[in-house]
N, C-alpha and C. Protein backbone atom coordinates (compact mmCIF):
# COMPACT_ATOMS: atom_id res chain seq x y z
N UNK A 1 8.76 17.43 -8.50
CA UNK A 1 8.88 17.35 -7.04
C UNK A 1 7.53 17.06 -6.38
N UNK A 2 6.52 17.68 -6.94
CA UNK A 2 5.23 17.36 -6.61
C UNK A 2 4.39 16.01 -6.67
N UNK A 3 4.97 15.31 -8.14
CA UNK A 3 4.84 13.71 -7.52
C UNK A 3 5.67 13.26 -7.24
N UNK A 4 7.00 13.46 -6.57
CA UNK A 4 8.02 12.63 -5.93
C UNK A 4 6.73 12.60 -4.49
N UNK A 5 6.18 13.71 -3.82
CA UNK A 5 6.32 14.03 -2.66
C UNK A 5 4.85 13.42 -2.43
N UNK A 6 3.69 13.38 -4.19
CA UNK A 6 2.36 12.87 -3.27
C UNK A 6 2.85 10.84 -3.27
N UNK A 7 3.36 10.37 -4.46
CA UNK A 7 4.24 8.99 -4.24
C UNK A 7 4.60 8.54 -2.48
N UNK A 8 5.71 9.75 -2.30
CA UNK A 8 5.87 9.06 -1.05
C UNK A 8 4.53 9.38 0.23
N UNK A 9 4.24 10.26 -0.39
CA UNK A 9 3.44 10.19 0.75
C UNK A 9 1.93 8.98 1.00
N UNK A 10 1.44 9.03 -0.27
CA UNK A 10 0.51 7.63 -0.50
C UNK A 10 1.03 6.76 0.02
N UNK A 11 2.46 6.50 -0.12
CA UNK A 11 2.91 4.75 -0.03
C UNK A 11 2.73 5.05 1.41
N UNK A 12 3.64 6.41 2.25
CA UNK A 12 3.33 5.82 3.72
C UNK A 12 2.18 6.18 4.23
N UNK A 13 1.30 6.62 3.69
CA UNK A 13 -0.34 6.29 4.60
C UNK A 13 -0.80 5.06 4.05
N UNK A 14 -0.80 4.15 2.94
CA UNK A 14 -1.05 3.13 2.61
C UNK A 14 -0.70 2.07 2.98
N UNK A 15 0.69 2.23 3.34
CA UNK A 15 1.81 1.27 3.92
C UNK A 15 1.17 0.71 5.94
N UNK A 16 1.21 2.61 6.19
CA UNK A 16 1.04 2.55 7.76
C UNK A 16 -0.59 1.89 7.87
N UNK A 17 -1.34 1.61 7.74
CA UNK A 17 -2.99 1.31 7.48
C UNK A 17 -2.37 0.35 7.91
N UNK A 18 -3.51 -0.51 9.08
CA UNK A 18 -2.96 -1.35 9.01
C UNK A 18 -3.96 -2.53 8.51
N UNK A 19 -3.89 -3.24 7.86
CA UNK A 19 -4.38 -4.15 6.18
C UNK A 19 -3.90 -6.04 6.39
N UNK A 20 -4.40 -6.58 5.45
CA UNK A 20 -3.80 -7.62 5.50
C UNK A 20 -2.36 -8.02 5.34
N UNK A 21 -1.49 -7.14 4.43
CA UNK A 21 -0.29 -7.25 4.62
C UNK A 21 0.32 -7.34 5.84
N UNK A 22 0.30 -5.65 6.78
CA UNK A 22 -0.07 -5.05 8.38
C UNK A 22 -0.07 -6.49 8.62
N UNK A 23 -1.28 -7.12 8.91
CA UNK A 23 -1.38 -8.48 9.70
C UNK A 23 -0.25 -9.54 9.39
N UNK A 24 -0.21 -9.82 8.05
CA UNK A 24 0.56 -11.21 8.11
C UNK A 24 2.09 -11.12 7.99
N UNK A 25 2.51 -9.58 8.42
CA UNK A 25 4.14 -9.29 8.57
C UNK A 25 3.74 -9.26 10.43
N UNK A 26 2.77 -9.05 10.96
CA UNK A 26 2.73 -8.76 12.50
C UNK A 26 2.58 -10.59 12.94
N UNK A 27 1.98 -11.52 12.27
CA UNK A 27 1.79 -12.55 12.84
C UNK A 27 2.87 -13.12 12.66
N UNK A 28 3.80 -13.07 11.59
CA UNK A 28 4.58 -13.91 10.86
C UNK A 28 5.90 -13.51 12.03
N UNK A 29 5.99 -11.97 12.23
CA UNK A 29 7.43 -12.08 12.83
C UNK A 29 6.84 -12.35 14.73
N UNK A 30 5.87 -11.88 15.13
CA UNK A 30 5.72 -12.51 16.67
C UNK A 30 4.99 -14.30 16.56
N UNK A 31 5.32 -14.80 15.59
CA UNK A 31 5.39 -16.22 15.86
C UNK A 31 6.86 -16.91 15.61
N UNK A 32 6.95 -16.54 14.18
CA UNK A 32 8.39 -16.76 13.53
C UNK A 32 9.44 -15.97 13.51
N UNK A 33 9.83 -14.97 14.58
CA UNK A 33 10.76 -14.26 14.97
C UNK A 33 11.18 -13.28 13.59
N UNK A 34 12.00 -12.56 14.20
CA UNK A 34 12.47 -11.42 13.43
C UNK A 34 12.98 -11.35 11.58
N UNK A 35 13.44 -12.74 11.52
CA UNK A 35 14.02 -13.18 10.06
C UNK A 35 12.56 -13.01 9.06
N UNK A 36 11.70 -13.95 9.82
CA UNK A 36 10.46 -14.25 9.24
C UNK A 36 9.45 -13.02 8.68
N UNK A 37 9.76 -12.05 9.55
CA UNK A 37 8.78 -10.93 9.26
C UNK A 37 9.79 -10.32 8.34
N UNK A 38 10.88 -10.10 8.58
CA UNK A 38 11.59 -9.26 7.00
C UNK A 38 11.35 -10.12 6.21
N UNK A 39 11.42 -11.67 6.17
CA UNK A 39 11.51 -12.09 4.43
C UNK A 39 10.16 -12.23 4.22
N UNK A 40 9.20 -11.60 4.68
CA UNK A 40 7.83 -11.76 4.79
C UNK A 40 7.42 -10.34 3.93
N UNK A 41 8.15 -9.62 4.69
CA UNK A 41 7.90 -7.53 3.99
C UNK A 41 8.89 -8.05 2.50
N UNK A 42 10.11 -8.53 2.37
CA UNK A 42 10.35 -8.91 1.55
C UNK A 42 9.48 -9.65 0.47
N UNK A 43 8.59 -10.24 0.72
CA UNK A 43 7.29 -10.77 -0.44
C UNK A 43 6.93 -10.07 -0.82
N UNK A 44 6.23 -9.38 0.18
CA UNK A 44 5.35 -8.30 -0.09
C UNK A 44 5.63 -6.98 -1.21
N UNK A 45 6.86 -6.86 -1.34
CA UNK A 45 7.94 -5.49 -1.75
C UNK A 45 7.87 -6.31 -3.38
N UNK A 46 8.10 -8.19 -3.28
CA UNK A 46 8.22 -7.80 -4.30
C UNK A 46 7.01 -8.41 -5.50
N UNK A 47 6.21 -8.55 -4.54
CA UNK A 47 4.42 -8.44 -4.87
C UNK A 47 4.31 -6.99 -5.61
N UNK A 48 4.08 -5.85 -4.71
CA UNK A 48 4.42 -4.76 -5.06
C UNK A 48 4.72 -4.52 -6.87
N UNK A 49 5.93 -4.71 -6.78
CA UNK A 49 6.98 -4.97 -7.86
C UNK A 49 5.98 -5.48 -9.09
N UNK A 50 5.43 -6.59 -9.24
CA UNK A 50 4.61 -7.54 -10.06
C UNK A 50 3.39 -6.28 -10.28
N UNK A 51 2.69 -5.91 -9.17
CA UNK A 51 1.21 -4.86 -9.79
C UNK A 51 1.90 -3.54 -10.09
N UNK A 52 3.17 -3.18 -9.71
CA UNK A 52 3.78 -2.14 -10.58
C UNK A 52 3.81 -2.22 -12.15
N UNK A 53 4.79 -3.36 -12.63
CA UNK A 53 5.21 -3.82 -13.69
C UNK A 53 3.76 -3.62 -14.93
N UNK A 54 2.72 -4.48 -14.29
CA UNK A 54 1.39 -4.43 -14.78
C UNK A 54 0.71 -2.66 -14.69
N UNK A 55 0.79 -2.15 -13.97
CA UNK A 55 -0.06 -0.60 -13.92
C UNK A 55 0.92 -0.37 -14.92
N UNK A 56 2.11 0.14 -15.18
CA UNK A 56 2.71 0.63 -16.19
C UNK A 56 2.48 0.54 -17.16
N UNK A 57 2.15 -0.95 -17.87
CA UNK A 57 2.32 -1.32 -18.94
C UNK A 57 0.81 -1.30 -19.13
N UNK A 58 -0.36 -1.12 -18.09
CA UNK A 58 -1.87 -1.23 -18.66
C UNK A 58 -1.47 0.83 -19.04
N UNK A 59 -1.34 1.42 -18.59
CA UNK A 59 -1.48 3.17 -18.49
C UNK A 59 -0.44 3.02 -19.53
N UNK A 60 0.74 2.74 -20.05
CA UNK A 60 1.07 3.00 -21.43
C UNK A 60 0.29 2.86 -22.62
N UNK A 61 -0.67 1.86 -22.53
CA UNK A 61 -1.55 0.99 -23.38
C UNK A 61 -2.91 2.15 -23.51
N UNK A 62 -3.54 2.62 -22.55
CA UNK A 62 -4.82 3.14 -22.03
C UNK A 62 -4.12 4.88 -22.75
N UNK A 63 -2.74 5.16 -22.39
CA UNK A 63 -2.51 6.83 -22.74
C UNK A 63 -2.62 6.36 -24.95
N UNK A 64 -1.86 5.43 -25.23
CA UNK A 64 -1.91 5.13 -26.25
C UNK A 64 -3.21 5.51 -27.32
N UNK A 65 -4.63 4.61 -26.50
CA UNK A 65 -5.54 4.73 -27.41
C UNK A 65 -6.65 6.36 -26.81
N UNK A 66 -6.60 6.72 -25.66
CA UNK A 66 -7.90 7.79 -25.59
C UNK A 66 -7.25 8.27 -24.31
N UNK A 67 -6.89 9.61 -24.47
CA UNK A 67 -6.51 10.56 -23.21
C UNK A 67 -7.66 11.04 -22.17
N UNK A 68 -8.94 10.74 -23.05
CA UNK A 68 -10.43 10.99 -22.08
C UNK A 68 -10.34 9.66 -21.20
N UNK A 69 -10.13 8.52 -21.64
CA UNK A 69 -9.89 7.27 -21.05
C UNK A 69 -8.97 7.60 -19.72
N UNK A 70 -8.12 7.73 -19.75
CA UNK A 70 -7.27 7.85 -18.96
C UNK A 70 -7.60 8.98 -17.71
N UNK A 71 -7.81 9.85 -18.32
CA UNK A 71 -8.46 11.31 -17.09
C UNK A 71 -9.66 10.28 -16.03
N UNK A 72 -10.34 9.67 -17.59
CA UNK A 72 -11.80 8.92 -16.47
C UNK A 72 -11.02 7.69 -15.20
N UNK A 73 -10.09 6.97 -15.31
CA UNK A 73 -9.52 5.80 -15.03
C UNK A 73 -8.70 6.44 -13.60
N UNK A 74 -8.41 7.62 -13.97
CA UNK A 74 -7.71 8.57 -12.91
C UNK A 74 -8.86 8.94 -11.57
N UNK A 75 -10.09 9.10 -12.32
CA UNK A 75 -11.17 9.82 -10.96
C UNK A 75 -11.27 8.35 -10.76
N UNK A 76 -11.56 7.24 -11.23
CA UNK A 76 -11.87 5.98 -10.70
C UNK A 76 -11.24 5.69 -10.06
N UNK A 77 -9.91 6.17 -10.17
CA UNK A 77 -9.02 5.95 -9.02
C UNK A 77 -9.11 6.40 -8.05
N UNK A 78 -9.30 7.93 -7.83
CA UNK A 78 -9.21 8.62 -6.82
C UNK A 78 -10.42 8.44 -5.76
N UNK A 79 -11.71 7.48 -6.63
CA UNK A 79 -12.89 7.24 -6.19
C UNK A 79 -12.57 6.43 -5.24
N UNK A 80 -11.51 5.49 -5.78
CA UNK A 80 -11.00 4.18 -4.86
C UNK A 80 -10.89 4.49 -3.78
N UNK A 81 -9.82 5.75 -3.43
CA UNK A 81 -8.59 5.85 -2.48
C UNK A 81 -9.96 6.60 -1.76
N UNK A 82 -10.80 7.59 -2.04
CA UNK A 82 -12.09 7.83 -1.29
C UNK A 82 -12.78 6.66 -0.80
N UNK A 83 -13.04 5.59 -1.10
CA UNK A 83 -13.68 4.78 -0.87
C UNK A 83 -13.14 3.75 0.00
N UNK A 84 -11.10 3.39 0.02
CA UNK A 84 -10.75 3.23 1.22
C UNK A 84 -10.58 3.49 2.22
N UNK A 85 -10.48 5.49 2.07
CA UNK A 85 -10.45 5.98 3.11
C UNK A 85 -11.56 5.93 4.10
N UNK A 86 -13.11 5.88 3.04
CA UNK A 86 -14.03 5.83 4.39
C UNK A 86 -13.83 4.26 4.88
N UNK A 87 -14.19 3.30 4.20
CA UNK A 87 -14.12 2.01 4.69
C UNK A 87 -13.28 1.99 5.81
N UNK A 88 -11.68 2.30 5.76
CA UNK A 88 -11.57 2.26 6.86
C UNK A 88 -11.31 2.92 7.99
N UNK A 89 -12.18 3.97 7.87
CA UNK A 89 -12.59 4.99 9.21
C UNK A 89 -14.16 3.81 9.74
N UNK A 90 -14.92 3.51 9.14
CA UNK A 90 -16.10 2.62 9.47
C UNK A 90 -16.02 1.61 10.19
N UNK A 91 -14.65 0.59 9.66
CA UNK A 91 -14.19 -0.44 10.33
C UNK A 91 -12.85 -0.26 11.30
N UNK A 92 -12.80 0.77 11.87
CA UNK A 92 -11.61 0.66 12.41
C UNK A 92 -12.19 -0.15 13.87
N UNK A 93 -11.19 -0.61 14.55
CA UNK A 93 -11.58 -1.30 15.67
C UNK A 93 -10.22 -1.35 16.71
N UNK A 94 -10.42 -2.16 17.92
CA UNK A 94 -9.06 -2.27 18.29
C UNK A 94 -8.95 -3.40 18.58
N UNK A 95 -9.67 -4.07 17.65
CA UNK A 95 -9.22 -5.83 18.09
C UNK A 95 -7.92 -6.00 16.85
N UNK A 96 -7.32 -6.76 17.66
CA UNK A 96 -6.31 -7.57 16.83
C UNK A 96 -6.42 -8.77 16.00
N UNK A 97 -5.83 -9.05 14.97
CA UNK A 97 -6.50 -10.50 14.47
C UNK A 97 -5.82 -11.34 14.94
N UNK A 98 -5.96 -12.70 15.09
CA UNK A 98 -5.39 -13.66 16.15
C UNK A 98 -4.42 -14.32 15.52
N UNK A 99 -3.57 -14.85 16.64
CA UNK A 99 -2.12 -15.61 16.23
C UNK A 99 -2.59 -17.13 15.40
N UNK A 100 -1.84 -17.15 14.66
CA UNK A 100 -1.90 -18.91 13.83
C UNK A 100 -1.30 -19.76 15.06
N UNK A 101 -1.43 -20.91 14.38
CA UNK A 101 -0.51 -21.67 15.63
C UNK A 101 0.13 -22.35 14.92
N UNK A 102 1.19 -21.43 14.20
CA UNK A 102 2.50 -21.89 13.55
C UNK A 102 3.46 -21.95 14.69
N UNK A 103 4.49 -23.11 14.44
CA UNK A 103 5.45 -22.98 15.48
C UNK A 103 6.93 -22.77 15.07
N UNK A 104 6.79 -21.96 14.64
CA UNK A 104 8.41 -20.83 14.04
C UNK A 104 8.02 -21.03 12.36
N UNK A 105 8.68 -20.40 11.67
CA UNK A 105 8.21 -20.34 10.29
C UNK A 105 9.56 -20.31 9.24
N UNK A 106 10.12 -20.86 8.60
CA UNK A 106 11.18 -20.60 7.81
C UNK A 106 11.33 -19.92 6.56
N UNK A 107 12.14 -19.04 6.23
CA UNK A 107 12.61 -18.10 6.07
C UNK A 107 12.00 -18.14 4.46
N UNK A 108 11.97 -19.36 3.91
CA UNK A 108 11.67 -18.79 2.10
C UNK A 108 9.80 -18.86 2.43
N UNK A 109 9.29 -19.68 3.71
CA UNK A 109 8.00 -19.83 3.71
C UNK A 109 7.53 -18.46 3.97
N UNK A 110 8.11 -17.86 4.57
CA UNK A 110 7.64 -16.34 4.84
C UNK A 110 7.49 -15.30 4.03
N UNK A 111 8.42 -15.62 2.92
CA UNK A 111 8.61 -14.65 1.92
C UNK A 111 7.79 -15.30 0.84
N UNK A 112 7.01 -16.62 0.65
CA UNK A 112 5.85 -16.93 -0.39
C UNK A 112 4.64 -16.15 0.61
N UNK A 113 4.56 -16.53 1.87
CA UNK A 113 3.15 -15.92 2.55
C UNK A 113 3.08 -14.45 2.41
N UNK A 114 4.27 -13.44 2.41
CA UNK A 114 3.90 -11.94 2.27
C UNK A 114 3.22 -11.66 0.65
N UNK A 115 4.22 -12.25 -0.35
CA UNK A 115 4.29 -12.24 -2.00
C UNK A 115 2.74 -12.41 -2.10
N UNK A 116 2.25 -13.82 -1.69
CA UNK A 116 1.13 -14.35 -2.18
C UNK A 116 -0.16 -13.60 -1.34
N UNK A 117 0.10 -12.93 -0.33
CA UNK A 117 -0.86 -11.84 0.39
C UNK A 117 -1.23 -10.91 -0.65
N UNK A 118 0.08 -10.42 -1.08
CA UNK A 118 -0.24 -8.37 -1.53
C UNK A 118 -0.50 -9.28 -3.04
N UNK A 119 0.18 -10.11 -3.51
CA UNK A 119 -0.10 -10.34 -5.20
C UNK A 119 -1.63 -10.59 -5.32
N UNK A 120 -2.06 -11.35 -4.53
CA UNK A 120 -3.44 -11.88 -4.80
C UNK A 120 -4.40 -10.68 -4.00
N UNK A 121 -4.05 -9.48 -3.70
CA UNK A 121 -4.94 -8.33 -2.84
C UNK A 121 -5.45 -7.41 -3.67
N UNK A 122 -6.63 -7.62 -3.93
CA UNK A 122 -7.24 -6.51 -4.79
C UNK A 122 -6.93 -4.68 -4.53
N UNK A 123 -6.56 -4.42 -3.45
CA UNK A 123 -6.51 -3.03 -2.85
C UNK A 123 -5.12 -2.93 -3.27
N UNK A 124 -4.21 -4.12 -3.36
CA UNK A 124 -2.84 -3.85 -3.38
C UNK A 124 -2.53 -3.22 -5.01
N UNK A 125 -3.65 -4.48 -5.88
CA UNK A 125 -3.81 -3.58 -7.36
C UNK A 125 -4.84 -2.25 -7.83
N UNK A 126 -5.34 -1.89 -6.90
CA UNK A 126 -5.98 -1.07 -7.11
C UNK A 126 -5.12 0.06 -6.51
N UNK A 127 -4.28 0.01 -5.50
CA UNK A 127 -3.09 0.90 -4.97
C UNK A 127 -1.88 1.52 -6.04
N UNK A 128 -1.64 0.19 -6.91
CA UNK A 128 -0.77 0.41 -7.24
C UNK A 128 -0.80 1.35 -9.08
N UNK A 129 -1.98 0.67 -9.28
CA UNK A 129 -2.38 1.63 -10.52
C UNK A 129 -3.15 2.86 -9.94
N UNK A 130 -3.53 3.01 -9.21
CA UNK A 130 -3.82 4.53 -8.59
C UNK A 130 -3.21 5.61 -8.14
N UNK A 131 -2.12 5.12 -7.88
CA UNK A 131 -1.12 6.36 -7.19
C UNK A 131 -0.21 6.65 -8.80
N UNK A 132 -0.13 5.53 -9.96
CA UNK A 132 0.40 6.31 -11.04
C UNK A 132 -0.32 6.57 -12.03
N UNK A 133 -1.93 6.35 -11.95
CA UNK A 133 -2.64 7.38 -12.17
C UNK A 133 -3.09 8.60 -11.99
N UNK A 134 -2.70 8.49 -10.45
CA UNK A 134 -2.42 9.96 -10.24
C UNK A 134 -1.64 10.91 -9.89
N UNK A 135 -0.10 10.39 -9.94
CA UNK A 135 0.90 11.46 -10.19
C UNK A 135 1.30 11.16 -10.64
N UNK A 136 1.39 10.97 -12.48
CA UNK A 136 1.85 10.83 -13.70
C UNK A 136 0.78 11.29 -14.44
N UNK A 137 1.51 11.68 -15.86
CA UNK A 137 0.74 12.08 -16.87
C UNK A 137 1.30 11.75 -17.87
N UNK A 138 0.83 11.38 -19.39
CA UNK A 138 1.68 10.89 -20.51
C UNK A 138 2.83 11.42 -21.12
N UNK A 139 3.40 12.89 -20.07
CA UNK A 139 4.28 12.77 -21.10
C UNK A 139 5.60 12.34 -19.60
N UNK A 140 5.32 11.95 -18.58
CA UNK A 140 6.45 11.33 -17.70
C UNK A 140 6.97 10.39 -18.38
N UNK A 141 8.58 10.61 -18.27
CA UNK A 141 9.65 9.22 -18.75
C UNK A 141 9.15 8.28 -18.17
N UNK A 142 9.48 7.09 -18.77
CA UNK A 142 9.58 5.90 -18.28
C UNK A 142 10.42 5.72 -16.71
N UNK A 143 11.56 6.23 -17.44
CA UNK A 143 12.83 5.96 -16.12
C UNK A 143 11.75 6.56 -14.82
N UNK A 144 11.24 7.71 -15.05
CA UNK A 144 10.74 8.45 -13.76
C UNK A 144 9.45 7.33 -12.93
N UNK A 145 8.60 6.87 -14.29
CA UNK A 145 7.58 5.94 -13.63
C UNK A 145 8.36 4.48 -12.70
N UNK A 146 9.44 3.97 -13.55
CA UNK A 146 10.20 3.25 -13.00
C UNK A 146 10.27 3.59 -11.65
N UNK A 147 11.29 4.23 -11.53
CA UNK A 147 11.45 4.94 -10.01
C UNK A 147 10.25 5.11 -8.96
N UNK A 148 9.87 5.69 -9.51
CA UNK A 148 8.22 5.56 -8.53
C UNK A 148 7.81 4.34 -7.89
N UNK A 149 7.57 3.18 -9.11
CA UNK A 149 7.98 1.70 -8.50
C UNK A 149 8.97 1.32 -7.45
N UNK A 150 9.96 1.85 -7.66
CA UNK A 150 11.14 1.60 -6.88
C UNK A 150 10.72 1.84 -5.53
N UNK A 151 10.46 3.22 -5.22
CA UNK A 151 10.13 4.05 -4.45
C UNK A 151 9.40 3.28 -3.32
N UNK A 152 8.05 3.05 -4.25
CA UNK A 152 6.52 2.75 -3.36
C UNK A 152 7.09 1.12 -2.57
N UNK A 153 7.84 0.60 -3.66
CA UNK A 153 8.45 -1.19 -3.46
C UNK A 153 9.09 -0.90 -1.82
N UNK A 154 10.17 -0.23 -1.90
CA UNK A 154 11.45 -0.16 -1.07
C UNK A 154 10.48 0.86 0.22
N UNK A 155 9.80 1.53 -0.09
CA UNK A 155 9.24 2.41 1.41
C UNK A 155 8.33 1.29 1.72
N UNK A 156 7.54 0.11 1.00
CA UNK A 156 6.85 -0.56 2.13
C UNK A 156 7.19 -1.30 2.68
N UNK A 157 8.59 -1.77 1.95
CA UNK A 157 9.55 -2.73 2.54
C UNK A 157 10.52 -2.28 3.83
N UNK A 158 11.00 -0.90 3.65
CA UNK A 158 11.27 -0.54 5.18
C UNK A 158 10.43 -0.39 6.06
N UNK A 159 9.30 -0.09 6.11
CA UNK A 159 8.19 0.13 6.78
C UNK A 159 7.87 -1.29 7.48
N UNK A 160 7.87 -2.36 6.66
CA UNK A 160 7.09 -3.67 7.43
C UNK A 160 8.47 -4.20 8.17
N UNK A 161 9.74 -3.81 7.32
CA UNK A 161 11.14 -3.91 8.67
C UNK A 161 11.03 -3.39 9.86
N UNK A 162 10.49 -1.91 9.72
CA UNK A 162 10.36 -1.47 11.13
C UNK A 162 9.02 -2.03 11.70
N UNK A 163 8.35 -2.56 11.45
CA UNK A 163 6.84 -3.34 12.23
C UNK A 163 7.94 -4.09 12.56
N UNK A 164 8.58 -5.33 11.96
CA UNK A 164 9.35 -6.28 12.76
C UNK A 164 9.89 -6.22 13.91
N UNK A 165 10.83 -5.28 13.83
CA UNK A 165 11.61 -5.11 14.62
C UNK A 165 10.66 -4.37 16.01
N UNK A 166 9.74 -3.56 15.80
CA UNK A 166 9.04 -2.97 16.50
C UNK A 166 7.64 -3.77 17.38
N UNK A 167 7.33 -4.67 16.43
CA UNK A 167 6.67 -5.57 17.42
C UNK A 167 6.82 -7.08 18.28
N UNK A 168 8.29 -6.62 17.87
CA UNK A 168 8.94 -8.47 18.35
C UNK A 168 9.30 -7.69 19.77
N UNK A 169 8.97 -6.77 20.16
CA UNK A 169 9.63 -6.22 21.37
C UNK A 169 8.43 -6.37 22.21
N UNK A 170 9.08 -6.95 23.53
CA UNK A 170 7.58 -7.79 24.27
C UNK A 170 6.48 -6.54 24.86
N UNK A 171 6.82 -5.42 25.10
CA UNK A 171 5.85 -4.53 25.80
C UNK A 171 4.81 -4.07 24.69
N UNK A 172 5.43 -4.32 23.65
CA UNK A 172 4.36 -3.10 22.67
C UNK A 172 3.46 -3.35 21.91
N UNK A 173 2.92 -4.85 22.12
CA UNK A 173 1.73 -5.13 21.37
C UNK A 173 0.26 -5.01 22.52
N UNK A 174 0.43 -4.80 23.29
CA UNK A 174 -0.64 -3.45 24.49
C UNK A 174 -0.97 -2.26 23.86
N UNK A 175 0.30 -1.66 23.90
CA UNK A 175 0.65 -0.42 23.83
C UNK A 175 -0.03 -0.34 21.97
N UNK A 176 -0.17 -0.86 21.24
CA UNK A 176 -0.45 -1.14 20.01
C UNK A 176 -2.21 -1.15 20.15
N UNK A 177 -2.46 -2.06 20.64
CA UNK A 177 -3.91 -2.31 20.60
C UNK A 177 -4.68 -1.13 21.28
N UNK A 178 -3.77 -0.34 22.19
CA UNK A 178 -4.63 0.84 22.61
C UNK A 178 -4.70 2.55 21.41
N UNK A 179 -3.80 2.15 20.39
CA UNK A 179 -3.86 2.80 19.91
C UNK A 179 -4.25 2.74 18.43
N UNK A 180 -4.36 1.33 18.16
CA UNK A 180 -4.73 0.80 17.03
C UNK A 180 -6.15 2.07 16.40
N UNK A 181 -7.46 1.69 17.46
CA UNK A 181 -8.41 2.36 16.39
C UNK A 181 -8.55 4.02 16.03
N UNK A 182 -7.28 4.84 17.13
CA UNK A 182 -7.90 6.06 16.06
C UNK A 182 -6.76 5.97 15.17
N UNK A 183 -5.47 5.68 15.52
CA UNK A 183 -4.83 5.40 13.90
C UNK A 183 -5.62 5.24 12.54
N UNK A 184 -5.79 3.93 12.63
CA UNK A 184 -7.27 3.48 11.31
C UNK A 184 -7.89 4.96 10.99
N UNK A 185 -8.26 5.41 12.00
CA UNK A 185 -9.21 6.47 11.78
C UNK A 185 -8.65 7.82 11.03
N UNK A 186 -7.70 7.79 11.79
CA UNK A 186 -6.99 9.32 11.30
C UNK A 186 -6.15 8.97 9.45
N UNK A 187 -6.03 7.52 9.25
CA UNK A 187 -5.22 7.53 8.26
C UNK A 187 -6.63 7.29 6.71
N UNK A 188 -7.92 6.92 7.86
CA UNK A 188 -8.84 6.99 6.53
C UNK A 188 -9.45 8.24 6.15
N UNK A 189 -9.45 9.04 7.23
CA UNK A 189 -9.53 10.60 6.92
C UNK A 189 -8.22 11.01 5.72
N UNK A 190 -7.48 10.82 5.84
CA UNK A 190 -6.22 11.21 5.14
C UNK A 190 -6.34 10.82 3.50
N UNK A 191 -6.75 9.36 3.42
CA UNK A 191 -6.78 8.80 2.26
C UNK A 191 -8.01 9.82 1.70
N UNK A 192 -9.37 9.82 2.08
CA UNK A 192 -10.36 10.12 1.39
C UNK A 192 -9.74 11.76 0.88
N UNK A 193 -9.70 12.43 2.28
CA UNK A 193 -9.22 13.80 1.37
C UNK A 193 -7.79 13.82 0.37
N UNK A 194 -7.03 12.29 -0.04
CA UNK A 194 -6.36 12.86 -1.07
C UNK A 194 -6.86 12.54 -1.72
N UNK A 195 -8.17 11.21 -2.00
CA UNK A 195 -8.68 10.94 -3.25
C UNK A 195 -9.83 12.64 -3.87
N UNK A 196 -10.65 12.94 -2.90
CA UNK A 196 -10.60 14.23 -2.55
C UNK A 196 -10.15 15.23 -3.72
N UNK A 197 -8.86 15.65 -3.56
CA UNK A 197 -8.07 16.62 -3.94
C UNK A 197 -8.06 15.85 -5.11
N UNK A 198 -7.95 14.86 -5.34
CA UNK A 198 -6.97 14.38 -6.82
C UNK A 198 -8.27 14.68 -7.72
N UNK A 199 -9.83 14.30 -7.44
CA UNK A 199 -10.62 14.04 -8.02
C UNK A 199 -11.02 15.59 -8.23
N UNK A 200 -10.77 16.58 -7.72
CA UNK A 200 -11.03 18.17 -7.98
C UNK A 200 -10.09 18.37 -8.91
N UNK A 201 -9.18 17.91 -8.37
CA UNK A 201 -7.65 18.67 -9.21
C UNK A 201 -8.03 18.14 -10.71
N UNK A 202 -8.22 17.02 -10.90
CA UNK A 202 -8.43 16.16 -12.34
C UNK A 202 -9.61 16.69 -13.10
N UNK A 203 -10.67 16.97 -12.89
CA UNK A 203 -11.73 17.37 -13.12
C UNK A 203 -11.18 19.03 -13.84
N UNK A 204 -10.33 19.75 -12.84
CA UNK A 204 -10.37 21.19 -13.37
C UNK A 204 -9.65 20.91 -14.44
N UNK A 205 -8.59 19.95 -14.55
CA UNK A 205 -7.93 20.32 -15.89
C UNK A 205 -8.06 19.22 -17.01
N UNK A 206 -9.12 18.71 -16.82
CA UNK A 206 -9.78 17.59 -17.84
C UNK A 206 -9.83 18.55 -19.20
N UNK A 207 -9.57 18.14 -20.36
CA UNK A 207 -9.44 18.31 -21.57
C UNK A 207 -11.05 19.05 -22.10
């Protein structure tokens, strides 16, 4: 229950940040309307999917040859999620990044621009082998790591549905930009103290 609950909770402070994904599901659906930004979170979900597939199969490989390996690969991780969290408390801002001057966008083009965002995003692979580095351990089933995938895939994919739907609505990209920078702020506080915790927690029960 304890990594069902830190899983979901990583994906939605990771998810809510708002990141290059964040951007090109916010440009994609207030240029290219509402279709565009779901088959856009749709890329993205199954980008996701692809650095899942890969973290699994590198951490089956890594528990295989050295369990010290793995503990170390775990604080490197947690170093990460410290290291996004400050970055983006440093850079938070309340500028917005600016509109393309696409003029509507069709529906499979949207869903290569989200895919080819998060696939080619270093944070997106460093996200995704980090959170099952750190709530898993070698003796979790497969089926369970599976799921986890599932999980992290399908919560960022509802999540960038509700950006759609939530910023195609004409009042609230104001209302957005005034609240944009302590968001950033409060969610990089959040990240650092779980990398934080994970990197104490790992340490006490290192071998």
């Amino acid at each position: 229950m304890l990594e069902l609950f830190t899983v979901i909770s990583l994906t939605i402070v990771v998810a809510i940040v708002p990141g290059p994904d964040f951007a090109v599901v916010l440009r994609n659906a207030l240029i290219g309307g509402r279709l565009a930004g779901i088959m856009t979170a749709l890329g993205i979900a199954l980008a996701l999917g692809v650095h899942v597939t890969y973290a699994l199969a590198g951490i089956g490989l890594i528990v295989s040859q050295s369990i010290f390996l793995f503990n170390a690969l775990k604080l490197i991780g947690a170093a990460y999620l410290v290291f996004l969290g400050v970055t983006m408390y440093r850079t938070a801002s309340r500028e917005m990044p600016a509109d393309s001057a696409l003029a509507g966008m069709p529906p499979l083009k949207a869903l290569r621009w989200g895919f080819f965002t998060n696939v080619t995003n270093p944070k997106a692979t460093m996200f995704a082998l980090s959170v099952f580095l750190q709530v898993t351990s070698p003796e979790t089933a497969l089926w369970t790591k599976v799921s986890y995938g599932v999980i992290m895939a399908s919560g960022v994919f509802l999540w960038f549905v509700l950006v759609t739907f939530f910023f195609t609505l004409p009042p609230v990209r104001q209302q957005f930009i005034r609240a944009k920078l302590w968001m950033e702020r409060s969610f990089g506080v959040l990240l650092t103290l779980f990398g934080i915790g994970i990197a104490v927690t790992t340490s006490s029960t290192r071998p």
